[in-house]
Protein backbone atom coordinates (compact mmCIF):
# COMPACT_ATOMS: atom_id res chain seq x y z
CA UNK A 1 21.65 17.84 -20.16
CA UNK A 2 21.81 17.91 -16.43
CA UNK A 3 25.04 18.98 -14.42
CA UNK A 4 25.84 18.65 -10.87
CA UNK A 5 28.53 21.41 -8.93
CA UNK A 6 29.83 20.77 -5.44
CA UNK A 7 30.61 23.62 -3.87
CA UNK A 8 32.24 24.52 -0.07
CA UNK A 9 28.64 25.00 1.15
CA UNK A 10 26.33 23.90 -1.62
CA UNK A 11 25.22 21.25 -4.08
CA UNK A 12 23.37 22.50 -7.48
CA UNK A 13 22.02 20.42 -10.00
CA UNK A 14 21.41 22.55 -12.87
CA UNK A 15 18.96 21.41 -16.26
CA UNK A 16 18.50 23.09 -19.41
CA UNK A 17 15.24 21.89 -20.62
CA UNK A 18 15.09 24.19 -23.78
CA UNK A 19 11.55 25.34 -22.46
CA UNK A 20 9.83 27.98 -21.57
CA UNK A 21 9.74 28.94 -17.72
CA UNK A 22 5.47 28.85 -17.30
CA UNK A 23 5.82 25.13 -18.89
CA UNK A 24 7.95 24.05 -15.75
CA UNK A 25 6.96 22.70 -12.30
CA UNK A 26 9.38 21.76 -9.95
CA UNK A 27 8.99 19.79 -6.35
CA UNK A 28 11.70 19.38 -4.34
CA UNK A 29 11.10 16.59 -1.52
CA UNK A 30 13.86 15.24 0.77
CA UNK A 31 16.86 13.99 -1.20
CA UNK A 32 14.59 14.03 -4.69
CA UNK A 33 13.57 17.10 -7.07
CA UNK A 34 11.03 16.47 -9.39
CA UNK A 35 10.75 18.54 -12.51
CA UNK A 36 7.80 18.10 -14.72
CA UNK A 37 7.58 20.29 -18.24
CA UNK A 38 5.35 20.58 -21.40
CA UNK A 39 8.05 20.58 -24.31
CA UNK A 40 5.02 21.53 -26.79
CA UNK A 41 4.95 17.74 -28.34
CA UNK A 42 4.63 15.62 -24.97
CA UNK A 43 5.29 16.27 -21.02
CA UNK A 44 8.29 15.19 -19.47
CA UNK A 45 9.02 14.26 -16.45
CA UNK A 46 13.07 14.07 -14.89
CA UNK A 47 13.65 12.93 -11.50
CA UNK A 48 16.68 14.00 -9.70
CA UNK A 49 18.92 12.07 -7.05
CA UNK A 50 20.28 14.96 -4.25
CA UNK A 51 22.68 15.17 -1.40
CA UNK A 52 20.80 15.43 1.99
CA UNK A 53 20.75 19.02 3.35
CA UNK A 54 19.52 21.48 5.42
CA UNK A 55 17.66 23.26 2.66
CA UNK A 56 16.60 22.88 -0.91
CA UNK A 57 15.38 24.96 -3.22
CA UNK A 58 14.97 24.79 -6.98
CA UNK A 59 13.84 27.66 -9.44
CA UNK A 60 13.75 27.88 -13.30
CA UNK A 61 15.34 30.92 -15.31
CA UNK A 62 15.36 31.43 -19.42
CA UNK A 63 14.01 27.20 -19.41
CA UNK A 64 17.45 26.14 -17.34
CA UNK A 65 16.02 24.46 -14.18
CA UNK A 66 18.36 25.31 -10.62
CA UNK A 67 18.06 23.07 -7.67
CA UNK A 68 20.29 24.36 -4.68
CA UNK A 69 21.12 22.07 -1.93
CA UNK A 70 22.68 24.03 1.33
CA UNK A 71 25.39 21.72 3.30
């Protein structure tokens, strides 16, 4: 499931991949993240459309995948 917030000064695009955090790698390039993870049968890979902005940055916590996009 993948959600998307806008906020005042931020866009975040947020992914629970039911995984563990060393199974994730995440490259975020321009307007496009890409998030490629191991789900221990196959690995995934999930593209994701974002806003243009002055920064990105995207992280992974307890398997949920973050992508924050400043404005």
């Amino acid at each position: 499931m993948v959600r998307r917030y806008q906020y005042d000064d931020q866009f975040v695009v947020v992914a629970d991949l039911g995984v563990t955090d060393a199974d994730v790698d995440i490259d975020v390039l321009d307007d496009r993240a890409l998030v490629v993870f191991d789900d221990g049968s196959n690995v995934a890979q999930l593209e994701l459309q974002l806003p243009e902005g002055a920064a990105s940055r995207g992280f992974i916590n307890n398997g949920v995948v973050t992508i924050e996009v400043e404005q």
